[in-house]
Protein backbone atom coordinates (compact mmCIF):
# COMPACT_ATOMS: atom_id res chain seq x y z
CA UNK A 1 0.84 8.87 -12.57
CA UNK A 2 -0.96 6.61 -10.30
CA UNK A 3 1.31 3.97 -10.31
CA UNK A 4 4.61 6.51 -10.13
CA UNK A 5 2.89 7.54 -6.98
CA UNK A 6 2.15 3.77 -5.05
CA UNK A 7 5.86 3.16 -6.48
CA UNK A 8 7.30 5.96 -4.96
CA UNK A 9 5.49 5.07 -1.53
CA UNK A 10 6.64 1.78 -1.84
CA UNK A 11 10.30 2.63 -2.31
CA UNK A 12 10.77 6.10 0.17
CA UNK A 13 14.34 6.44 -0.10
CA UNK A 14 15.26 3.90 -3.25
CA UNK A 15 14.71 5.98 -6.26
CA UNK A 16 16.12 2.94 -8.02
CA UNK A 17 13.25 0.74 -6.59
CA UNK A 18 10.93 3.33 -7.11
CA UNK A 19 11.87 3.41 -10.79
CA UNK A 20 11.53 -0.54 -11.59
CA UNK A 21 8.00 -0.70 -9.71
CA UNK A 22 6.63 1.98 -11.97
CA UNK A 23 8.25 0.30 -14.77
CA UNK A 24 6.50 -3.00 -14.34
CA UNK A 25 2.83 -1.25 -13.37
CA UNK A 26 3.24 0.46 -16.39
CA UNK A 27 4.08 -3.13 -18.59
CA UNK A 28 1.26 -4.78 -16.19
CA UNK A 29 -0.86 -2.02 -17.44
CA UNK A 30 -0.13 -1.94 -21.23
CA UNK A 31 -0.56 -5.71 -20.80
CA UNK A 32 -4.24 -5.65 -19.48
CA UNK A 33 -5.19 -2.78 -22.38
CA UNK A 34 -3.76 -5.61 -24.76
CA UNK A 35 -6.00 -7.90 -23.52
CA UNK A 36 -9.24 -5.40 -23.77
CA UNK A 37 -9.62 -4.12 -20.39
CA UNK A 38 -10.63 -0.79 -19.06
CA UNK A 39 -9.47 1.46 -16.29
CA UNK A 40 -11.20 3.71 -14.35
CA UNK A 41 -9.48 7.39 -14.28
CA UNK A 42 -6.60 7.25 -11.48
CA UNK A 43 -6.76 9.38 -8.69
CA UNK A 44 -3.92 10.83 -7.35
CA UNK A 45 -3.70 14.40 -4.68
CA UNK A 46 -1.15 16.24 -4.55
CA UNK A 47 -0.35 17.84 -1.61
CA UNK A 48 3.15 19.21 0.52
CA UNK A 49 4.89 15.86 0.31
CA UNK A 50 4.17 15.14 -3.43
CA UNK A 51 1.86 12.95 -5.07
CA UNK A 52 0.22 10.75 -3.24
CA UNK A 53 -2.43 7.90 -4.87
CA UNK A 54 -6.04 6.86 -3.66
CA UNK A 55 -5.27 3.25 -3.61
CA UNK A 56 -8.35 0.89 -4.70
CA UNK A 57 -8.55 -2.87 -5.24
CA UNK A 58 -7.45 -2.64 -8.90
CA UNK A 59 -3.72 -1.31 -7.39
CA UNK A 60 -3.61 -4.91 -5.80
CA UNK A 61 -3.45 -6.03 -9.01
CA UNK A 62 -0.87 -4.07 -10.11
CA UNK A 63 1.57 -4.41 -7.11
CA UNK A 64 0.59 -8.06 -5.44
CA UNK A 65 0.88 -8.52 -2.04
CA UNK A 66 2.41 -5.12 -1.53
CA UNK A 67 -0.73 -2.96 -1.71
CA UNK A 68 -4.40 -3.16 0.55
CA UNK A 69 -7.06 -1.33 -0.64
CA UNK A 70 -9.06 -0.42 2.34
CA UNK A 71 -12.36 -2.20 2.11
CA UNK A 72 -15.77 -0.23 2.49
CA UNK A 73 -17.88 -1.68 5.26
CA UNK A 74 -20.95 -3.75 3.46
CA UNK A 75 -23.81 -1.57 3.85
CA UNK A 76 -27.29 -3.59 5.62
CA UNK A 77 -30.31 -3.37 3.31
């Protein structure tokens, strides 16, 4: 659902492009499961417009160089 959501922001307008983004997040996904990896649970709200997904640095993975998590300032000690 996660990934349906970053590709549907990715591709307003291009259901096509929309459709092949999810479509390779889901392969890049079954792909890192394969290899033993874990996932946090996705977070997605849904509100007026439709779904829309809390990006985090694990959905720069999944869609390189199109998604920025937004960094948390490093907190002083």
């Amino acid at each position: 659902m996660v990934a349906r959501a970053i590709a549907n922001g990715l591709n307003k307008g291009d259901p096509e492009g929309a459709a092949r983004d999810a479509a390779h997040a889901r392969e890049w996904i079954a792909d890192q499961l394969d290899k033993g990896r874990v996932f946090e649970p996705g977070k997605v709200r849904d509100g007026e417009k439709g779904a829309v997904a809390v990006v985090e640095p694990i959905h720069e993975e999944m869609f390189p160089g199109r998604v920025r998590a937004q960094r948390q300032p490093d907190r002083e000690r």
